[in-house]
Protein backbone atom coordinates (compact mmCIF):
# COMPACT_ATOMS: atom_id res chain seq x y z
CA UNK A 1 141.02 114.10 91.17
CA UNK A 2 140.74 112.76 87.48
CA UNK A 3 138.81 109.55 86.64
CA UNK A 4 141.54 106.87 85.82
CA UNK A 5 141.19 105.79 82.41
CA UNK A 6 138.90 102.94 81.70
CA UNK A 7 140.58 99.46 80.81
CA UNK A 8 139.16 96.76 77.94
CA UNK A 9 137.69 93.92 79.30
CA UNK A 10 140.11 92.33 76.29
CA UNK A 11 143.13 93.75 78.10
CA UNK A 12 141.74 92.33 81.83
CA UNK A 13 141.56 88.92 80.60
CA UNK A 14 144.60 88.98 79.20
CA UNK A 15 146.01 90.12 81.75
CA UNK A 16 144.29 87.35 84.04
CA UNK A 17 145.57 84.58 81.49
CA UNK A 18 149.02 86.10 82.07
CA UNK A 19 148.62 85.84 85.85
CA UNK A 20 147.35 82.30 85.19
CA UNK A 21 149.64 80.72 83.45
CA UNK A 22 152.79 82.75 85.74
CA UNK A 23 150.96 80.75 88.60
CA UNK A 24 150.62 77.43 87.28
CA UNK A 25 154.41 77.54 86.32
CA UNK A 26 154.81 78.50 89.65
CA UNK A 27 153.18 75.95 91.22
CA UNK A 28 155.03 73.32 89.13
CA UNK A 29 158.60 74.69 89.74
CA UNK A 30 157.83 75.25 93.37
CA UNK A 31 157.84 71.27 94.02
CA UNK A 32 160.43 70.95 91.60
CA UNK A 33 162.55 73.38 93.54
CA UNK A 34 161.74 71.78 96.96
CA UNK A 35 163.22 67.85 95.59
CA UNK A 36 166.21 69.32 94.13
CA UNK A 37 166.83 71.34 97.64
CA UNK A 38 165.85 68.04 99.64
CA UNK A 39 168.11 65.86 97.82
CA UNK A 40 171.14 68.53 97.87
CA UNK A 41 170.33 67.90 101.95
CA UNK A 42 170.20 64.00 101.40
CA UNK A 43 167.13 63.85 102.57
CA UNK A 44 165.77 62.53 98.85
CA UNK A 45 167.91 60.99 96.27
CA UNK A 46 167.64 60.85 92.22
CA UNK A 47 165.51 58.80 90.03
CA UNK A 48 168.95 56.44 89.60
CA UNK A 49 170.45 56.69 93.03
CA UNK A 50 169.54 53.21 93.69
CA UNK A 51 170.49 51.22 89.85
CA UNK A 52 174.14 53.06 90.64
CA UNK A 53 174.25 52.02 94.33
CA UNK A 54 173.27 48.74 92.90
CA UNK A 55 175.69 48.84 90.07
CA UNK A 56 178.86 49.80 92.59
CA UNK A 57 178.39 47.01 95.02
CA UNK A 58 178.24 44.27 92.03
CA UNK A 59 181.70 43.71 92.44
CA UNK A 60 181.99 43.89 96.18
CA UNK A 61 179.17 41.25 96.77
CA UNK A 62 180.87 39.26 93.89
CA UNK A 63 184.30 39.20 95.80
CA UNK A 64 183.72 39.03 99.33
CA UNK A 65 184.50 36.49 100.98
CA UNK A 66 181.28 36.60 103.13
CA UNK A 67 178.36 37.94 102.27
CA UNK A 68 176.79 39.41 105.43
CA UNK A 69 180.45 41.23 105.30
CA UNK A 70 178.41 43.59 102.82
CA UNK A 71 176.33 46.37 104.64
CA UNK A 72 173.02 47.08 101.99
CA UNK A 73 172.33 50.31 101.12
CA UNK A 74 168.72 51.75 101.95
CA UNK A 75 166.36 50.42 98.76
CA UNK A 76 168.11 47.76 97.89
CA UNK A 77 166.43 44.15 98.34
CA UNK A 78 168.51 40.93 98.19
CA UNK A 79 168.21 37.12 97.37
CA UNK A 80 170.96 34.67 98.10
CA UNK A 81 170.92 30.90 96.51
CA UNK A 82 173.02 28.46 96.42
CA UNK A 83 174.51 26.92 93.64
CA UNK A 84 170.85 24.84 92.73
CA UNK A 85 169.35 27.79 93.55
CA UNK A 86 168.12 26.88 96.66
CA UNK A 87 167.22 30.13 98.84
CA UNK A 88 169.35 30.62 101.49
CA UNK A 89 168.70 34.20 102.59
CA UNK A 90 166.13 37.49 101.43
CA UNK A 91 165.15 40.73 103.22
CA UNK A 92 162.08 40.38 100.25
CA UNK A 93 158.65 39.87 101.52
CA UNK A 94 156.74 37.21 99.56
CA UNK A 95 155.38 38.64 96.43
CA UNK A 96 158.68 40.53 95.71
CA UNK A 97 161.00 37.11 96.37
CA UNK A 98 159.07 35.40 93.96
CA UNK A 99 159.27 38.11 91.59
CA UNK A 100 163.35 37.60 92.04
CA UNK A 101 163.50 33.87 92.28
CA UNK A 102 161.74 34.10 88.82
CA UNK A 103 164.48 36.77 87.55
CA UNK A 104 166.82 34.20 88.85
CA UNK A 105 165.57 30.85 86.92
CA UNK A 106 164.44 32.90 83.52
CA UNK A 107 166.44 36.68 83.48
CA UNK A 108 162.60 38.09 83.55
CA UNK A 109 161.37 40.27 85.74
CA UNK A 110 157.95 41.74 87.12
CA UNK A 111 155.70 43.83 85.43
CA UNK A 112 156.33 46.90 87.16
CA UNK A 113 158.61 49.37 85.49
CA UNK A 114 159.69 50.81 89.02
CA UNK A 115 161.65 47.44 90.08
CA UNK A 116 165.14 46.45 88.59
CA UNK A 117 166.95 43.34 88.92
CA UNK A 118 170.91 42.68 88.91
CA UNK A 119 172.59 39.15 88.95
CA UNK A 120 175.70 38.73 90.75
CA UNK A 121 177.60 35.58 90.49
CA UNK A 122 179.61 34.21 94.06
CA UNK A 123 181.92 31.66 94.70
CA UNK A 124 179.41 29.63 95.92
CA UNK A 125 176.05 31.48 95.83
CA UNK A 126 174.18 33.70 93.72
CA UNK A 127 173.07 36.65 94.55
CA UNK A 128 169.95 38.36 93.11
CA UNK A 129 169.59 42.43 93.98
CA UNK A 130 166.56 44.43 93.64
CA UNK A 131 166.30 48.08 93.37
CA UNK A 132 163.93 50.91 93.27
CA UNK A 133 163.70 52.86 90.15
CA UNK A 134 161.96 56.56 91.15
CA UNK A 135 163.21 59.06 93.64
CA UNK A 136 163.31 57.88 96.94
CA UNK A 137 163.76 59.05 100.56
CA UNK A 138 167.30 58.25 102.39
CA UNK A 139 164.98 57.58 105.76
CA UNK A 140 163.85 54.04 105.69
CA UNK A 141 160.73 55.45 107.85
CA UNK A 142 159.96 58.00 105.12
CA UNK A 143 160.19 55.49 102.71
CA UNK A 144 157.76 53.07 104.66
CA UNK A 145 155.07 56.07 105.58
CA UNK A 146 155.31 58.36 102.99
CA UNK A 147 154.36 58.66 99.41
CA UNK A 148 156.94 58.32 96.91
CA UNK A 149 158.90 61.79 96.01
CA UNK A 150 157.50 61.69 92.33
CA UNK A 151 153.91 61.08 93.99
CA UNK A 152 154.53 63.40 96.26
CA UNK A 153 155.92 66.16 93.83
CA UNK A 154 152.55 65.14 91.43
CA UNK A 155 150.63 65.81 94.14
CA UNK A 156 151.92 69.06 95.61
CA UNK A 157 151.57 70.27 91.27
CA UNK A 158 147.92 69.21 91.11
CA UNK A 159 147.72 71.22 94.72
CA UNK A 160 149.19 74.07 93.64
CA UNK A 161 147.40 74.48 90.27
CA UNK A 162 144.25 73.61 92.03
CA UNK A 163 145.10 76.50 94.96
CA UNK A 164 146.50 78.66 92.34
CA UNK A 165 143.10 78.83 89.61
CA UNK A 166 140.81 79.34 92.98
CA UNK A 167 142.98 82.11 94.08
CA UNK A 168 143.09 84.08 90.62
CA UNK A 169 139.72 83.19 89.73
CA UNK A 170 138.34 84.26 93.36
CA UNK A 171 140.57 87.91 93.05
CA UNK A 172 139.30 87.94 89.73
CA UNK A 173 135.61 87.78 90.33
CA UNK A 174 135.92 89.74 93.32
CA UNK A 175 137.70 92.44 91.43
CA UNK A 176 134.96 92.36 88.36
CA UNK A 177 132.24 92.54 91.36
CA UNK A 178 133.53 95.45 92.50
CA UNK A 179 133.63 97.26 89.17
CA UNK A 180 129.69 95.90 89.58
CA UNK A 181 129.13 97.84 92.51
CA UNK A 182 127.69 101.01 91.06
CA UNK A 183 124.98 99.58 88.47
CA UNK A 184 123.75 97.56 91.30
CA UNK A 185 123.70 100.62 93.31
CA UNK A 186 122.16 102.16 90.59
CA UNK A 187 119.61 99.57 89.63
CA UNK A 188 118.38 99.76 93.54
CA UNK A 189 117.96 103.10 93.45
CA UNK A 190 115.99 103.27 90.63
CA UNK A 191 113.77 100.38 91.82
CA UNK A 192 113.23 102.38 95.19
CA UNK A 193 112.29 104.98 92.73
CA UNK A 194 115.03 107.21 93.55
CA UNK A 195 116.31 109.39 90.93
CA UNK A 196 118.46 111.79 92.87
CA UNK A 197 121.24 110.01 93.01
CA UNK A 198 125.29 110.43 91.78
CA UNK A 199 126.15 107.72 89.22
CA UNK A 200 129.38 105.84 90.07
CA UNK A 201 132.30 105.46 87.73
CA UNK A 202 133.94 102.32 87.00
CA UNK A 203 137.38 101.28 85.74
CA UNK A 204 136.96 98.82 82.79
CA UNK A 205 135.57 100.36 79.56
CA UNK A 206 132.79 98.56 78.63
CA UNK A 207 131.30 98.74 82.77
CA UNK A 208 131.91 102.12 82.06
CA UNK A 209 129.99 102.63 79.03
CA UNK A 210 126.80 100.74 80.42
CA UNK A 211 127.39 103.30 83.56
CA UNK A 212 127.28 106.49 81.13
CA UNK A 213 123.76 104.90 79.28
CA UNK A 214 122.01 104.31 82.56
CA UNK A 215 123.15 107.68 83.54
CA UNK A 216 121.64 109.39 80.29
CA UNK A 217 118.61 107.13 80.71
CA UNK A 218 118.12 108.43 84.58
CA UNK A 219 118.51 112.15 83.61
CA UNK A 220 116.19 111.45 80.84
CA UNK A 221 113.44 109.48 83.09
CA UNK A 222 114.13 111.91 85.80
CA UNK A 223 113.19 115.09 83.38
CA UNK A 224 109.92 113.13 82.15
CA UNK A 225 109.24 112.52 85.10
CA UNK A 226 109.05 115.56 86.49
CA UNK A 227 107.40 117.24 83.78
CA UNK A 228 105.08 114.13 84.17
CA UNK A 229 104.54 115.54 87.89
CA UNK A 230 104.34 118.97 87.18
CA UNK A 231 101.27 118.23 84.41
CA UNK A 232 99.68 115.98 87.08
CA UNK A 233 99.88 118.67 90.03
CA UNK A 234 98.58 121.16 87.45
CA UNK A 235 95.66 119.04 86.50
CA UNK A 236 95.32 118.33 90.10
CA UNK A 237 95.04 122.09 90.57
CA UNK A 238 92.49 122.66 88.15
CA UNK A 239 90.40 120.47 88.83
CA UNK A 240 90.57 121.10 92.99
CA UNK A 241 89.78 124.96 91.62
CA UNK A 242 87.13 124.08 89.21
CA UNK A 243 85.25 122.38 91.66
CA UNK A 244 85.39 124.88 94.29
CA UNK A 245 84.25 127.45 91.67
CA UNK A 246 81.20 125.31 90.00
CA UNK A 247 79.88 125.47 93.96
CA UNK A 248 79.12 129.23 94.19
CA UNK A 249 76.52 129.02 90.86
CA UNK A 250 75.54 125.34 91.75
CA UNK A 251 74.62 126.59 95.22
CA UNK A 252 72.34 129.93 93.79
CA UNK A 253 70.74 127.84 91.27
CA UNK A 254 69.55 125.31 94.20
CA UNK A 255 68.44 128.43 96.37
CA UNK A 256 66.86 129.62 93.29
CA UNK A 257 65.01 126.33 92.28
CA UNK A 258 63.72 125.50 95.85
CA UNK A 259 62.21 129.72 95.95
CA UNK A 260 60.88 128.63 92.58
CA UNK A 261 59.17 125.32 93.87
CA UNK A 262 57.70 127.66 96.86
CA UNK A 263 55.61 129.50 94.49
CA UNK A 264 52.31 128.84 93.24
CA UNK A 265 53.13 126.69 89.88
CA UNK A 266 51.16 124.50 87.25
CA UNK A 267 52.35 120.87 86.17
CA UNK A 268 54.25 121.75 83.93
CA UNK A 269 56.13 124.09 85.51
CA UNK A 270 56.65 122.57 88.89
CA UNK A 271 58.01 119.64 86.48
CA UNK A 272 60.87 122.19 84.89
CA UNK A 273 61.84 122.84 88.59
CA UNK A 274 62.35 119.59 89.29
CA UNK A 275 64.09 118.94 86.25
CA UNK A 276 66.33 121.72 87.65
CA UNK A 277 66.72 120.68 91.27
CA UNK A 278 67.53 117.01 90.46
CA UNK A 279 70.65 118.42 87.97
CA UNK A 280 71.73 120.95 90.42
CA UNK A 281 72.07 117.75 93.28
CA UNK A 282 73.84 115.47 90.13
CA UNK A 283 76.07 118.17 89.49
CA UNK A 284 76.95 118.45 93.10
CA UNK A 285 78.10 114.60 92.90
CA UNK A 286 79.89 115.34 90.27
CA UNK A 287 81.62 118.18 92.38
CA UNK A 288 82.11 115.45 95.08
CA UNK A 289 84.03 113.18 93.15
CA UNK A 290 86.41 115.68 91.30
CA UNK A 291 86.93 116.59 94.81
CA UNK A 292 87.63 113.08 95.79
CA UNK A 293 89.92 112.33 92.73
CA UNK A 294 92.08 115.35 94.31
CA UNK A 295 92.59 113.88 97.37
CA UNK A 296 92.63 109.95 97.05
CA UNK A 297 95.33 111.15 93.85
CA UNK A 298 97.62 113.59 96.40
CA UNK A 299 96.41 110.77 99.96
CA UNK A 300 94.31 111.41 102.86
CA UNK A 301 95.00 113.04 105.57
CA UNK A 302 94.15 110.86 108.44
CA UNK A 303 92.69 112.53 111.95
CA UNK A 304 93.15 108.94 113.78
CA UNK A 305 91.12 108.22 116.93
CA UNK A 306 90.09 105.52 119.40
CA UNK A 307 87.00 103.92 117.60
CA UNK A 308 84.24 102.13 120.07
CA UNK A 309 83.89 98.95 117.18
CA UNK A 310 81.17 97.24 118.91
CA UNK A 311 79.25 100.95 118.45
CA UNK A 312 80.61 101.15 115.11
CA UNK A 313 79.54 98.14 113.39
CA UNK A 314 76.10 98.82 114.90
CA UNK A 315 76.17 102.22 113.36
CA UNK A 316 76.93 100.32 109.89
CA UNK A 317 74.30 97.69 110.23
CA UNK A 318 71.33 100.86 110.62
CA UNK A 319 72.91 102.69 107.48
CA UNK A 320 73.39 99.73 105.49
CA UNK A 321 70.29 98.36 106.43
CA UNK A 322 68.25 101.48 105.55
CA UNK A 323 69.62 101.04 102.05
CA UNK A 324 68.76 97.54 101.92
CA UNK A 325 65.13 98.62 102.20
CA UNK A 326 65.07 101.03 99.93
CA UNK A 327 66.32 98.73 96.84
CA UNK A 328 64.52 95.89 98.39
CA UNK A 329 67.65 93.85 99.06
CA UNK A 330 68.16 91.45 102.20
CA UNK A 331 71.01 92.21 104.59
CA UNK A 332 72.76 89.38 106.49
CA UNK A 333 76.01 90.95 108.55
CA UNK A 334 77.14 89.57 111.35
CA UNK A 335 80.68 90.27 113.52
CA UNK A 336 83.05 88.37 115.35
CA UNK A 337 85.75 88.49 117.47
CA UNK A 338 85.75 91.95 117.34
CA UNK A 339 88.20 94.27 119.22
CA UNK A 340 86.79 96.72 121.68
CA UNK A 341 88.84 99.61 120.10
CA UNK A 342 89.87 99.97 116.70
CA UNK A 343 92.27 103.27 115.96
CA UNK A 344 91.35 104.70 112.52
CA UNK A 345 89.73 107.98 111.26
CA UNK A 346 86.12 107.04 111.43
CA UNK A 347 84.60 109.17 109.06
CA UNK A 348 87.21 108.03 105.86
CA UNK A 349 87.05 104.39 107.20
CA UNK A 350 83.08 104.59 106.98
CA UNK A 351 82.86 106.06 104.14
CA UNK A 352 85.27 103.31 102.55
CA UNK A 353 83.09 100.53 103.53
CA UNK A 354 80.08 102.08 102.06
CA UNK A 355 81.53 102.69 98.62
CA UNK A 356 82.02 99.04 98.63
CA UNK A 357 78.59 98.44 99.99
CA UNK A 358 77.04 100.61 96.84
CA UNK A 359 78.63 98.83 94.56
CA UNK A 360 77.19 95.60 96.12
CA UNK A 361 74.02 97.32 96.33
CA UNK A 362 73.77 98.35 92.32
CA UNK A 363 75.06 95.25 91.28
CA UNK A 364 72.65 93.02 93.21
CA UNK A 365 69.24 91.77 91.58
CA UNK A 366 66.10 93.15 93.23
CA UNK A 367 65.27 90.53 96.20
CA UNK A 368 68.72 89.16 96.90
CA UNK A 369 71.07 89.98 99.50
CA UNK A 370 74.27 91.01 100.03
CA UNK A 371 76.09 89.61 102.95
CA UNK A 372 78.70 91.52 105.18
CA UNK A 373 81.44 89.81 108.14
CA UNK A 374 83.45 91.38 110.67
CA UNK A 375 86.06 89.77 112.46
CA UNK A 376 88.98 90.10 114.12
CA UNK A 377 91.88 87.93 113.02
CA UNK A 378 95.45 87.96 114.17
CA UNK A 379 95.39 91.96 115.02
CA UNK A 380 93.51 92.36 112.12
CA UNK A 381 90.05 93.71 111.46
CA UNK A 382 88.69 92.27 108.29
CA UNK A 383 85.61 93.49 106.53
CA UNK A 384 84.20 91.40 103.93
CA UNK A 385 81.05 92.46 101.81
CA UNK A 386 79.70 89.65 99.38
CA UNK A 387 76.73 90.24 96.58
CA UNK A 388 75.09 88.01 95.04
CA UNK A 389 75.57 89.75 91.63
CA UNK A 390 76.98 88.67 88.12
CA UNK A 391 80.72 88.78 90.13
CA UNK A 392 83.57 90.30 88.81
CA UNK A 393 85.58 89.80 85.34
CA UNK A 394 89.18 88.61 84.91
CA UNK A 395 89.08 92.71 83.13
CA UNK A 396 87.61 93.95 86.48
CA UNK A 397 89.66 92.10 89.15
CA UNK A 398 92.84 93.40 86.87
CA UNK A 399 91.82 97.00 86.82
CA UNK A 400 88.97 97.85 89.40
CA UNK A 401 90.83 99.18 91.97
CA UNK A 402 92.11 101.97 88.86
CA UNK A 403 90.75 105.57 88.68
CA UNK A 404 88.14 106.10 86.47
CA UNK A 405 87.50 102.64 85.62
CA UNK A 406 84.20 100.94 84.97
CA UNK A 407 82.96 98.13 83.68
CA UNK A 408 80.77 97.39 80.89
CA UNK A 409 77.50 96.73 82.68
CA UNK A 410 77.67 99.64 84.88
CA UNK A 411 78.26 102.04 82.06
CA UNK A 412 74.68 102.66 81.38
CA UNK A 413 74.52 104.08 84.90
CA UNK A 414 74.94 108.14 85.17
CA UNK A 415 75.99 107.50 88.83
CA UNK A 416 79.27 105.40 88.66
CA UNK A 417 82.18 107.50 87.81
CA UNK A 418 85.00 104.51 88.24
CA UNK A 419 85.61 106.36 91.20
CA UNK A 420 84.56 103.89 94.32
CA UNK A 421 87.20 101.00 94.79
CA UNK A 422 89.92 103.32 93.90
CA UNK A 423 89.09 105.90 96.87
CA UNK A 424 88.53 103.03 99.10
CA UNK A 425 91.45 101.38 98.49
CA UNK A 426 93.46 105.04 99.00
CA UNK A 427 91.99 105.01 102.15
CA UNK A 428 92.72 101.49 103.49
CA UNK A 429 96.07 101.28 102.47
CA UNK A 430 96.29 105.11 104.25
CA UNK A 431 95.31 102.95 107.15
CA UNK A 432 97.81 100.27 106.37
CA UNK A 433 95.38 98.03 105.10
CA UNK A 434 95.03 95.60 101.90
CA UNK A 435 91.92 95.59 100.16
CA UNK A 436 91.25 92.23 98.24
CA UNK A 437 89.11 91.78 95.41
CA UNK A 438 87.40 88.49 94.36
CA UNK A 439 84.31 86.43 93.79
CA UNK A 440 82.39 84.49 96.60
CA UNK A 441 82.46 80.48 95.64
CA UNK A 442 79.01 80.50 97.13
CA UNK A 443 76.75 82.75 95.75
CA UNK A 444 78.94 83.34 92.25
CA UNK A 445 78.85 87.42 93.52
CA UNK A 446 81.63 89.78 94.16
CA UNK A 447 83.43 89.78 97.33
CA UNK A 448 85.41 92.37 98.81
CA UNK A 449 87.64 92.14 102.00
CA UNK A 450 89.13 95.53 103.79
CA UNK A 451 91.58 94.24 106.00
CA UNK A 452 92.94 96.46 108.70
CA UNK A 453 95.46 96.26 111.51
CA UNK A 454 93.76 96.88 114.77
């Protein structure tokens, strides 16, 4: 089934101002309709019904002999005087029989525009009658608890208007939403980094056209990012296989160095072969971490078990502590509301907090301390390791969690690769974990948290 063809938004809004204007004549010749199909049941009357009503029983009142012989029509008011204008008679209230006693003395009449007056001259009497100018009900109850007709028809126009702009305008929105649908499909797919995905098609021309650019742009992010991929997963590949091949000759030029350092050697000599042995174990890190970069890049593979935490955190506290010693650096760690069981994989777990606890370690000055908290929180294990080093930069708490990065004062170091925080941080968050970086208020020194859920 074809694609129906695309329609200007030009031609939609005409269209809608069509609709528009078709609706609000509607909804004034609606009302109109309804008072000329009321009065043709004499339910309303005209504008003039009462002036001619008014008009035609001039002469009757003015030839009677009595007066109360004369049956008023509905909406019309009366005054009778006598000859000094003396009232005799009204059906007014108050305010409208002095209104008429003052069209009797002076042939004025009220302000309002909606009241006529007609003088009628008896035998005897006078007669003043006052009628309603405006459409009118026949029903003397209608009249007394209804609006007008004309208020009524204004009203039922501003109604209809009103009804008929929320109506179009609603249809119309809902109608231009729907021609939204598939960019906001689109747009959520892309932010869920989806690319796989069939455009949609919509039917107004310039929707359309924004549709068939995001589409282009998709393809075209899709294809660089998949060549994107493939170049990473080669790299990733090369590098897993260089590694693995630099161990064979790393691991015979070890054998060979300690044989070499078995053997009866001068200073000099047994100097070389340390020169050698130390390389051969700094090459080995470097082996370590290209390994690592593989596998924090690609994610761990966790082998989860039931860890005794109690047991664990005194396992920590001997390891750190031994390193304490050897950089002569104080240790304060202490643990609270711990769980009894924590499941994690142990080994990646450890080895996370000890990356962060070698980075305190190098940073710290020579007879400081580092300090180190575990506590359980909420079903959450939190590990935080504090140093009371130069702290971290605005540069470093931006990008120190990144591969390969490394700040300025640790660059003169041939033992930081830029490598620690981001392998911890692959392996808390493989954990569904956070790890937080920031500097301790107290001692001015980095802190780190690991948090955890137990």
């Amino acid at each position: 089934m074809g694609i129906k063809k695309p329609t200007s938004l030009k031609t939609i809004f005409r269209r809608f101002l069509l609709m528009l204007l078709g609706g609000l004549f509607g909804a004034a010749a609606v009302p109109f309709l309804f008072l000329i199909i009321t009065t043709s049941l004499g339910l309303t009357a005209y504008g003039n019904y009462s002036e001619i009503r008014a008009n035609e029983l001039a002469p009757i009142l003015a030839s009677a002999p009595d007066f109360y012989d004369v049956q008023m029509p509905t909406g019309i008011g009366y005054v009778l005087f006598d000859k000094n204008y003396q009232l005799i008679d009204s059906n007014l209230d108050e305010n409208e029989l002095e209104q008429a006693m003052r069209y009797a003395a002076t042939g004025v009449g009220g302000q309002s525009l909606k009241i006529g007056y007609l003088f009628i001259t008896r035998e005897n009497e006078y007669v003043v009658l006052q009628y309603y100018i405006g459409a009118q009900y026949t029903n003397e109850w209608m009249n007394g608890h209804l609006p007008s007709p004309d208020i009524l028809l204004i009203v039922l126009i501003a109604a209809g208007g009103i009804f008929v702009c929320l109506f179009l305008t609603a249809g119309f929105a809902k109608k231009l939403r729907l021609q939204l649908v598939p960019l906001f499909t689109a747009t959520s797919e892309v932010a869920k980094q989806n690319l796989d995905f069939e455009m949609g098609h919509s039917t107004i021309k310039e929707f359309e056209d924004v549709l068939v650019s995001f589409s282009r742009m998709k393809e075209s992010l899709s294809a660089s990012l998949e060549q994107q991929w493939k170049a990473e997963q080669m790299q990733k590949g090369q590098i897993a296989a260089l590694a693995h091949d630099l161990k064979t000759p790393l691991t015979v030029i070890q054998g060979n160095a300690d044989l070499i350092r078995e053997t009866k050697l001068d200073g000099e000599q047994r100097l070389y072969a340390e020169y050698i042995s130390s390389s051969s174990e700094q090459m080995q890190l470097y082996i370590r971490t290209l390994i690592d970069i593989s596998r924090a890049a690609d994610g761990y593979q966790l082998h989860m078990e039931d860890i005794d935490l109690p047991a664990f955190a005194e396992q920590l506290r001997g390891q750190i502590g031994a390193l304490c010693r050897m950089k002569k650096i104080g240790l304060q760690m202490e643990s609270d509301h711990l769980p009894d069981v924590l499941s994690a994989d142990k080994l990646l777990l450890e080895r996370a907090i000890m990356n962060v606890v070698n980075n305190a370690l190098d940073y710290s000055p020579r007879d400081s301390f580092i300090h180190i908290s575990m506590t359980g929180e909420k079903e959450t294990l939190k590990i935080t390791v504090t140093d009371a080093g130069p702290g971290f930069s605005q540069e470093d708490l931006l990008h120190a969690e990144e591969q390969f990065y490394m700040a300025d004062r640790s660059r003169n170091s041939d033992l930081h690769f830029g490598m620690g925080l981001f392998i911890t941080k692959s392996v808390v968050k493989r954990h569904g974990g956070q790890l937080i970086l920031n500097n301790s208020e107290k001692t001015g020194g980095a802190q780190v948290v690991i948090s955890i859920p137990c």
